[in-house]
N, C-alpha and C. Protein backbone atom coordinates (compact mmCIF):
# COMPACT_ATOMS: atom_id res chain seq x y z
N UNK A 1 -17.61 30.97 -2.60
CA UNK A 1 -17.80 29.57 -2.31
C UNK A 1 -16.83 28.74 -3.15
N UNK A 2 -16.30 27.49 -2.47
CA UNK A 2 -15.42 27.38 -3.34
C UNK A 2 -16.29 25.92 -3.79
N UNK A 3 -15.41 25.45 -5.03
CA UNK A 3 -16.47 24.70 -6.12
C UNK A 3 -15.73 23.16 -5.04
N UNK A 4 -16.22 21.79 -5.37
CA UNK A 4 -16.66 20.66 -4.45
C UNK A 4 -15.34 20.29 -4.98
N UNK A 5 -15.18 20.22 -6.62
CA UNK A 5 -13.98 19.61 -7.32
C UNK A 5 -12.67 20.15 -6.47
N UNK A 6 -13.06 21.18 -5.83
CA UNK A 6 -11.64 21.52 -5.89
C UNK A 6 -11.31 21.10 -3.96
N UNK A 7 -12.50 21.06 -3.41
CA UNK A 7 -12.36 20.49 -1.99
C UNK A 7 -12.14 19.51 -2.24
N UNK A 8 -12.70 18.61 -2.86
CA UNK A 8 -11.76 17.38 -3.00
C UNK A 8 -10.35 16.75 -3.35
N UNK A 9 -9.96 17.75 -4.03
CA UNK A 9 -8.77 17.77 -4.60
C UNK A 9 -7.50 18.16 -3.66
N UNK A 10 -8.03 19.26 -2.73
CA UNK A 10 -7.33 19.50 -1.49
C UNK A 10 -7.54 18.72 -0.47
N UNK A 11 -8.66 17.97 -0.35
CA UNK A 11 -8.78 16.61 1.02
C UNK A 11 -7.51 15.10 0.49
N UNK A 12 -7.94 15.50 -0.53
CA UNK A 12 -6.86 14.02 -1.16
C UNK A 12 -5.40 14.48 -0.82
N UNK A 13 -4.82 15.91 -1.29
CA UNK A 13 -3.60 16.25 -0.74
C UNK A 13 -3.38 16.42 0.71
N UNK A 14 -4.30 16.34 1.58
CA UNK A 14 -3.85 16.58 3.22
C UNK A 14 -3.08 15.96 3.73
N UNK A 15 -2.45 14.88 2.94
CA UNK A 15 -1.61 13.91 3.59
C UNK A 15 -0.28 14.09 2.61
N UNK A 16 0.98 13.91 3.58
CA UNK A 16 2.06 14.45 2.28
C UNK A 16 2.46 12.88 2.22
N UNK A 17 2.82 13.00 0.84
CA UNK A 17 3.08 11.29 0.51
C UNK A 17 4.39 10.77 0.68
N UNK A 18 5.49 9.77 1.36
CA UNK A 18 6.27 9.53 1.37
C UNK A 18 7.01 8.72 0.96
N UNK A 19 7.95 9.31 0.40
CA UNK A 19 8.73 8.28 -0.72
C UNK A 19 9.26 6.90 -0.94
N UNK A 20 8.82 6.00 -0.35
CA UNK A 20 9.10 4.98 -0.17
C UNK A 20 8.54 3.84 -1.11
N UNK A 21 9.59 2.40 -1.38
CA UNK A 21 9.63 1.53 -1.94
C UNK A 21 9.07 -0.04 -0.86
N UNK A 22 8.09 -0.21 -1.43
CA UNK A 22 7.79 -1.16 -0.61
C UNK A 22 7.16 -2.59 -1.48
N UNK A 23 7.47 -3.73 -1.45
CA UNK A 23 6.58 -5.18 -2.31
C UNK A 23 5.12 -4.84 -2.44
N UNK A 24 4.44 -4.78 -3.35
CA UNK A 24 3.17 -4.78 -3.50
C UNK A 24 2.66 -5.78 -4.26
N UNK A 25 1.67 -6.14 -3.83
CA UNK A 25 0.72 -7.12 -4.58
C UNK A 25 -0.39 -6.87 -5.26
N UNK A 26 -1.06 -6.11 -6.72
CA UNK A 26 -2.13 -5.37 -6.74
C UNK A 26 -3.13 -6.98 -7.76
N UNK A 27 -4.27 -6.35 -7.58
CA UNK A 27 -5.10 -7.73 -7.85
C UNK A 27 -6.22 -6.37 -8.79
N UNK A 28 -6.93 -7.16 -9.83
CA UNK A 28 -7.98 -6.32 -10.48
C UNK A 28 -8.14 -6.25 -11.58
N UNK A 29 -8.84 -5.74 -12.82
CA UNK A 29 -9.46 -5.59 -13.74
C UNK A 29 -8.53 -4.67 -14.65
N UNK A 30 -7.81 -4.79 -15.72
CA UNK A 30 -7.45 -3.87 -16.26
C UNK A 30 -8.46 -2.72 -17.05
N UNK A 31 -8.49 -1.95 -18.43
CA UNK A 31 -8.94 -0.79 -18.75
C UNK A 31 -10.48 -2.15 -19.61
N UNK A 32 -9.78 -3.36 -20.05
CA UNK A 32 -10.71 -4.22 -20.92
C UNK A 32 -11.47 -5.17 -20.28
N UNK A 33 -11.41 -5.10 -19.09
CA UNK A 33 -12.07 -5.91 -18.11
C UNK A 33 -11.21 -7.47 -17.92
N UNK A 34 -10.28 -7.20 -18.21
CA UNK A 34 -9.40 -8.50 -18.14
C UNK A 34 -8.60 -8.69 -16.76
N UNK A 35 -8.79 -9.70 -16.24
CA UNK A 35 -8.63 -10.18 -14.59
C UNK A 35 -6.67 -9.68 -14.68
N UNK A 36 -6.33 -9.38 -13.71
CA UNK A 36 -4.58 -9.40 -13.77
C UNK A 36 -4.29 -9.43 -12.26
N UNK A 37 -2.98 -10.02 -11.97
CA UNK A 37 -2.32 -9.32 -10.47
C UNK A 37 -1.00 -9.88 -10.80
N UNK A 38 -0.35 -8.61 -9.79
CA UNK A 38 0.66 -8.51 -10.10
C UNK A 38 1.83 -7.55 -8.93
N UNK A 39 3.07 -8.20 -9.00
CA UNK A 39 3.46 -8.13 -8.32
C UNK A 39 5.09 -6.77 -8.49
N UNK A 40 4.51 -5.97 -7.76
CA UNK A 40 5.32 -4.35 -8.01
C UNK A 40 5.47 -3.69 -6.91
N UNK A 41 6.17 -2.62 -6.70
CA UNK A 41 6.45 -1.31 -5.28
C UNK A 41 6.04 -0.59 -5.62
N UNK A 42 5.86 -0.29 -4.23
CA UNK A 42 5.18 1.28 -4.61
C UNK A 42 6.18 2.00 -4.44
N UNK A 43 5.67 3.44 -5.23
CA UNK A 43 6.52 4.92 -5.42
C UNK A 43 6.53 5.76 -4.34
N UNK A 44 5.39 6.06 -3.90
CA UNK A 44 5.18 6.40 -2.41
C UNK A 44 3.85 5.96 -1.55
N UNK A 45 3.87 6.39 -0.83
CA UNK A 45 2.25 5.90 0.08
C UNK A 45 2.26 7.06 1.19
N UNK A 46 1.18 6.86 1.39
CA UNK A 46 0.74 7.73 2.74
C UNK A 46 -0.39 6.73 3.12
N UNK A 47 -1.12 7.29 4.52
CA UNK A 47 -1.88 6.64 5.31
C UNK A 47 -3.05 5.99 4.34
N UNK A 48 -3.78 7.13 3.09
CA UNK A 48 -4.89 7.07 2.76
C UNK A 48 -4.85 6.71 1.46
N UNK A 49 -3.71 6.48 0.66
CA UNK A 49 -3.12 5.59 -0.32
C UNK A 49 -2.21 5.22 -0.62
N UNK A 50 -1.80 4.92 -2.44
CA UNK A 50 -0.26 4.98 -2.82
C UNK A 50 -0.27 4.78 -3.83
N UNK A 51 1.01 5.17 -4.59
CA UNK A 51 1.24 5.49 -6.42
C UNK A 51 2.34 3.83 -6.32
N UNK A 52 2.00 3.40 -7.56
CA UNK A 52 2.72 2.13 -8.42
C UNK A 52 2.86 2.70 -9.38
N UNK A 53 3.88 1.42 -9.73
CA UNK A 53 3.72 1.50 -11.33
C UNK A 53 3.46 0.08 -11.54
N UNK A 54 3.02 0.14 -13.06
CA UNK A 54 2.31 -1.19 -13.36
C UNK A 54 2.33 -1.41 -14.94
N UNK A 55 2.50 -2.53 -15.49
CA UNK A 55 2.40 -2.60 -17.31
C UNK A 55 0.64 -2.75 -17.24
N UNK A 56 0.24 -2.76 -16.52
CA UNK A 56 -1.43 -3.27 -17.13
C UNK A 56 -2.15 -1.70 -17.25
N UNK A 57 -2.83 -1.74 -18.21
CA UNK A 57 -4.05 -0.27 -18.71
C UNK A 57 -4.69 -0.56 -17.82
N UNK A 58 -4.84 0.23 -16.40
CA UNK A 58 -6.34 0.20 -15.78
C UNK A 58 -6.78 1.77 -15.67
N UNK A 59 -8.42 1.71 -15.99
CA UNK A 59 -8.51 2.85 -15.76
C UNK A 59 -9.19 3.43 -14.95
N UNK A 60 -9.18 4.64 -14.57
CA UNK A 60 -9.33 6.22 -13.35
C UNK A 60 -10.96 5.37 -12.96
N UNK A 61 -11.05 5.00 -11.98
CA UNK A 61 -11.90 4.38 -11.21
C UNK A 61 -12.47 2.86 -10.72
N UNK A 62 -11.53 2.64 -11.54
CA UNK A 62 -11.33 0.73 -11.07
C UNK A 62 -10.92 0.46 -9.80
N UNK A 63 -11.34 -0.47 -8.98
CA UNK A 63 -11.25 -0.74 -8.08
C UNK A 63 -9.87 -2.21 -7.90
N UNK A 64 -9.42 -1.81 -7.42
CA UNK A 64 -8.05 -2.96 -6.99
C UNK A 64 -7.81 -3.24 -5.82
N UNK A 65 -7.56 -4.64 -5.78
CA UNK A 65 -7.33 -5.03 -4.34
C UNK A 65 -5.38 -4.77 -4.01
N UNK A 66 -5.09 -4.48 -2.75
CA UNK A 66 -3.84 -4.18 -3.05
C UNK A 66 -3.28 -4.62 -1.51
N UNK A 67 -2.30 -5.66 -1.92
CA UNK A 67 -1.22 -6.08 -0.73
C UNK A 67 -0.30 -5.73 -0.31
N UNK A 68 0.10 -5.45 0.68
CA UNK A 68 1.88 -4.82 1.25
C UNK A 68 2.33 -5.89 1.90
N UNK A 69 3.02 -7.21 1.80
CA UNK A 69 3.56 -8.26 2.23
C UNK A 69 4.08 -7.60 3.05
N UNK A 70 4.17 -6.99 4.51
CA UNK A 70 5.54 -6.85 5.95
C UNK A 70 6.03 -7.62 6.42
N UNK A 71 6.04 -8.92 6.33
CA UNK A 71 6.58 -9.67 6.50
C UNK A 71 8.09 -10.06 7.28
N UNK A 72 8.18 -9.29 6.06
CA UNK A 72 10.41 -9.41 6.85
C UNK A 72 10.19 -7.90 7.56
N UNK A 73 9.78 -7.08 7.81
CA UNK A 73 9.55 -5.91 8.85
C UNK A 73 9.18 -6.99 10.33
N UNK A 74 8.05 -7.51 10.02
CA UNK A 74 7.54 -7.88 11.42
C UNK A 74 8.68 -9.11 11.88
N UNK A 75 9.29 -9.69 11.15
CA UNK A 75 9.80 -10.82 11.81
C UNK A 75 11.44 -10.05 12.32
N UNK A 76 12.25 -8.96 12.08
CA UNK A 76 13.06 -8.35 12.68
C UNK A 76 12.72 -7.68 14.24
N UNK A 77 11.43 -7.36 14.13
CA UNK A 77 10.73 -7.12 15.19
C UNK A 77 9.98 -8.18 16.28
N UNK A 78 10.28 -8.61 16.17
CA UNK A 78 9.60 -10.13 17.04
C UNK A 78 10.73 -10.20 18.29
N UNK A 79 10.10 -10.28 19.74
CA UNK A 79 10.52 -10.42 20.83
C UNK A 79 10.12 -11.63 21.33
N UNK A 80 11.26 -12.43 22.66
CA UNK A 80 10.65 -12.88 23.00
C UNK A 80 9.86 -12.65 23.92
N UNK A 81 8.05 -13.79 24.07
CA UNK A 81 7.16 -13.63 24.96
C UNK A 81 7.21 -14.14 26.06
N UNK A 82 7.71 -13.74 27.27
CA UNK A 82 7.93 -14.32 28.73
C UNK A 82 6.59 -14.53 28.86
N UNK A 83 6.34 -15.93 30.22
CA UNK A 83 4.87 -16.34 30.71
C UNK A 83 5.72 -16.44 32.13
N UNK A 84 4.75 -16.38 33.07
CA UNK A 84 4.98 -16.68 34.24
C UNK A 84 4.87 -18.23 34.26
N UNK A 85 5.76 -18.64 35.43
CA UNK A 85 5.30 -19.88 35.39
C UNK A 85 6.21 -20.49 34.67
N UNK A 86 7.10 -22.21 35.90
CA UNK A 86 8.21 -22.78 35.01
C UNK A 86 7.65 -23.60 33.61
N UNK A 87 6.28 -23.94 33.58
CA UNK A 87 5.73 -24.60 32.68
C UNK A 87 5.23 -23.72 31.26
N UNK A 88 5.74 -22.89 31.45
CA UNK A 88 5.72 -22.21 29.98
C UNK A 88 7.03 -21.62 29.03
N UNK A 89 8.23 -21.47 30.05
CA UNK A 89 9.24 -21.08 29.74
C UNK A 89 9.56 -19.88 28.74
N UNK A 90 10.36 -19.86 27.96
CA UNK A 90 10.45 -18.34 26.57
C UNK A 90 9.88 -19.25 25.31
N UNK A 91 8.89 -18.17 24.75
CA UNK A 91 8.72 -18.45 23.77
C UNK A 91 8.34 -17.16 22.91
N UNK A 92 8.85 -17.46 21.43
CA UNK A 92 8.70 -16.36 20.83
C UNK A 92 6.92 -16.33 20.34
N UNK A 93 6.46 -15.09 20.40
CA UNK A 93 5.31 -15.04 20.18
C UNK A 93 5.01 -15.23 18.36
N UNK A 94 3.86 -15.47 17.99
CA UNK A 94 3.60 -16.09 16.58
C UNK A 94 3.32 -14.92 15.79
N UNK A 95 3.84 -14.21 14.85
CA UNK A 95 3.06 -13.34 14.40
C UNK A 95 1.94 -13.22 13.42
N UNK A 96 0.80 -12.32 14.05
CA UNK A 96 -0.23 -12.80 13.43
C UNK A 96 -0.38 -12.23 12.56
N UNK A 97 -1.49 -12.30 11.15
CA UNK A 97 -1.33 -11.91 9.81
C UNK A 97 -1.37 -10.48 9.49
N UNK A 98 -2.48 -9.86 10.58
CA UNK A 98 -2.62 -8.66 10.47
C UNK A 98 -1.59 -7.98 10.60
N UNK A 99 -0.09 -8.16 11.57
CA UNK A 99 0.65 -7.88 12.03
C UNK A 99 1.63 -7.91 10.56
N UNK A 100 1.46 -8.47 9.61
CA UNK A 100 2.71 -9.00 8.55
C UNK A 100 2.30 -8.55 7.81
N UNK A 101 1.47 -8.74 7.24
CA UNK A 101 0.30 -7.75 5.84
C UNK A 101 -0.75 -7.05 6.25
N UNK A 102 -0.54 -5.89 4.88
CA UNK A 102 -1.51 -5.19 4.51
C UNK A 102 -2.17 -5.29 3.83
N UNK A 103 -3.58 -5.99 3.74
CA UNK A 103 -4.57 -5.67 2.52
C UNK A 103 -5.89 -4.84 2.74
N UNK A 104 -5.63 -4.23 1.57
CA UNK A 104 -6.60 -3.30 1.30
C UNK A 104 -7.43 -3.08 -0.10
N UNK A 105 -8.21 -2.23 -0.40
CA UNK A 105 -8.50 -2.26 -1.52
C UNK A 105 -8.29 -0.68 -1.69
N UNK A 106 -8.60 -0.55 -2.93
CA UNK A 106 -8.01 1.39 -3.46
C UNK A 106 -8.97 1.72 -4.93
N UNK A 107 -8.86 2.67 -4.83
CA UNK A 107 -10.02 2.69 -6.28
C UNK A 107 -8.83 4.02 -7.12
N UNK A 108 -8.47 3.59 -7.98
CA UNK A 108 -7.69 4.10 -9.25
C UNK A 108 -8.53 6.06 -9.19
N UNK A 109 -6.98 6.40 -8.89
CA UNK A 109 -7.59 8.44 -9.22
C UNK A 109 -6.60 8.87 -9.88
N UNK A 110 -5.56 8.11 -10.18
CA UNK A 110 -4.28 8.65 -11.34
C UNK A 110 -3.97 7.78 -12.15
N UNK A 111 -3.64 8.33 -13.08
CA UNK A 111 -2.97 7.24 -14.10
C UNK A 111 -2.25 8.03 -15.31
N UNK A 112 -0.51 8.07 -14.90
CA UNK A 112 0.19 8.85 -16.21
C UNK A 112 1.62 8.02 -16.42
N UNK A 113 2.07 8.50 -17.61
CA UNK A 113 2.79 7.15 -18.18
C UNK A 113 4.31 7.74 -16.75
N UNK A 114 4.59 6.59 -17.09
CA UNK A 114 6.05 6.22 -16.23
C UNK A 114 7.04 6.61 -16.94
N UNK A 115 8.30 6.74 -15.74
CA UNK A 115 9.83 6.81 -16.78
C UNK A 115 9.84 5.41 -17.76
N UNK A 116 9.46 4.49 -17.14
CA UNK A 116 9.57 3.24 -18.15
C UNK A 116 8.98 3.11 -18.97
N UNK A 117 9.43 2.47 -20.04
CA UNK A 117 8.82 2.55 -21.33
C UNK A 117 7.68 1.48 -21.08
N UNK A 118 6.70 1.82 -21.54
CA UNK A 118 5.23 0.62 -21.49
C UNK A 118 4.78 1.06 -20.20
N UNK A 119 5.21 1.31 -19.25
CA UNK A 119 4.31 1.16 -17.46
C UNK A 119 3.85 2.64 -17.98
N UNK A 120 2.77 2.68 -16.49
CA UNK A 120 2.05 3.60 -15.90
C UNK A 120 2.33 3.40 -14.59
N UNK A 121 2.11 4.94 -14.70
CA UNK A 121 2.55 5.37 -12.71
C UNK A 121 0.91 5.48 -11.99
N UNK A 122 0.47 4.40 -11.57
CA UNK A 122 -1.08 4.65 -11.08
C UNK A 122 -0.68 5.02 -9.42
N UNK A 123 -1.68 6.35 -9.03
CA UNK A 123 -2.03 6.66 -7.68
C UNK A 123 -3.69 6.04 -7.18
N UNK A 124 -4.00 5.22 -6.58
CA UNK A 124 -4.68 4.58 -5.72
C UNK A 124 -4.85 5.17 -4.43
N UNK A 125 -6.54 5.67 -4.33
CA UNK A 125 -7.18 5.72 -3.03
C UNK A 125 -7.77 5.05 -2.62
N UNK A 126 -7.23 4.64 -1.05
CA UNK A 126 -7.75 3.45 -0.03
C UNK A 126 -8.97 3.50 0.20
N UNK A 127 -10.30 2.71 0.09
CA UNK A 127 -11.60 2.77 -0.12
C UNK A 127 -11.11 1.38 0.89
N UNK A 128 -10.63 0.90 1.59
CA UNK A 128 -11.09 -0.04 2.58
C UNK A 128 -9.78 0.51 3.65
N UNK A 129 -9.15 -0.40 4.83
CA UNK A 129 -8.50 -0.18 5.80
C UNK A 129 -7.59 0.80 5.15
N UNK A 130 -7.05 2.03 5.99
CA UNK A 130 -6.04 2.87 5.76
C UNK A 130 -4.50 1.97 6.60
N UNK A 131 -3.56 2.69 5.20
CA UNK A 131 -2.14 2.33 6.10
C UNK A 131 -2.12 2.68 7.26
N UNK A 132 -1.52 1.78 8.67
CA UNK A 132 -1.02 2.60 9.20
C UNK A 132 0.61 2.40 9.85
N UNK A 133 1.46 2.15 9.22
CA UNK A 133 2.45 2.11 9.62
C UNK A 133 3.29 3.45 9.13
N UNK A 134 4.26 4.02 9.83
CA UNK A 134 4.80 4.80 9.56
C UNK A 134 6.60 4.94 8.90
N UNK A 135 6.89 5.26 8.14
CA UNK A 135 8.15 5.19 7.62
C UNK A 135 9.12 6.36 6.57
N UNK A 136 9.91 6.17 7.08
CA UNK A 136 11.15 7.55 6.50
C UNK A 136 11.03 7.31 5.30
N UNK A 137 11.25 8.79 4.78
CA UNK A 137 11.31 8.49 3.33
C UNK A 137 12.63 8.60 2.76
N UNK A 138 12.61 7.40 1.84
CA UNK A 138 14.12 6.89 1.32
C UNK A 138 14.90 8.56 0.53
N UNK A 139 14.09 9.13 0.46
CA UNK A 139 14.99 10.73 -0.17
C UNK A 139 15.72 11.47 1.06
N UNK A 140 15.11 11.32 2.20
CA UNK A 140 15.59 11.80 3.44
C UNK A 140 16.71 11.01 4.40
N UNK A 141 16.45 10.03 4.04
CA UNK A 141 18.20 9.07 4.27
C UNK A 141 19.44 9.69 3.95
């Protein structure tokens, strides 16, 4: 039988993480209970989380709220919306928020120091909406 610690440990890896740099916005409690947010990329992500780095001590089970501004993704992508009908003419459609950002929240399962001096490299699991956008990873370019 195999022990629970270690099924879990293999459910968290089922997803391979991809290397990518993206704006993040993380919001939350550091290790002293002191309010912070702050604005950093992530190291990689996959669907069901993602690793930062960060100067603030938070620690292995804190809960953080965490933003992915897409913003300039969705607005390269914006078509225009044809309507039937001379009384509507072209118009570009509005994009809506869900469409531009990601927020989510993640609850802290790593935390080891960074190449940088002072940061930590925290990995965050998504405990509210999962990513789902998909993207190359900048090592494979």
């Amino acid at each position: 039988m195999v022990p629970l610690a270690s099924t879990t440990v293999s459910k968290q890896r089922s997803e391979r993480r991809i290397a990518v740099r993206l704006p993040l916005k993380v919001r939350g409690r550091d290790a002293h209970g002191v309010a912070f947010e702050e604005e950093t990329s992530s190291e990689n992500l996959c669907r069901n989380g993602a690793a930062f780095v960060t100067r603030f001590d938070v620690a292995i089970g804190s809960d953080l709220e965490i933003r992915i501004p897409l913003t300039q993704y969705a607005s390269r992508r914006a078509q225009p919306e044809r309507h039937a009908g001379p009384a509507h003419g072209n118009r570009f459609s509005a994009a809506r928020n869900s469409d531009t950002d990601f927020a989510t929240h993640g609850r802290v399962v790593h935390v080891c120091d960074s190449e940088s001096r002072g940061e930590k490299l925290v990995g965050v699991q998504f405990t509210g909406p999962r990513f789902l956008r998909v993207f190359r990873s900048e090592s494979a370019a």
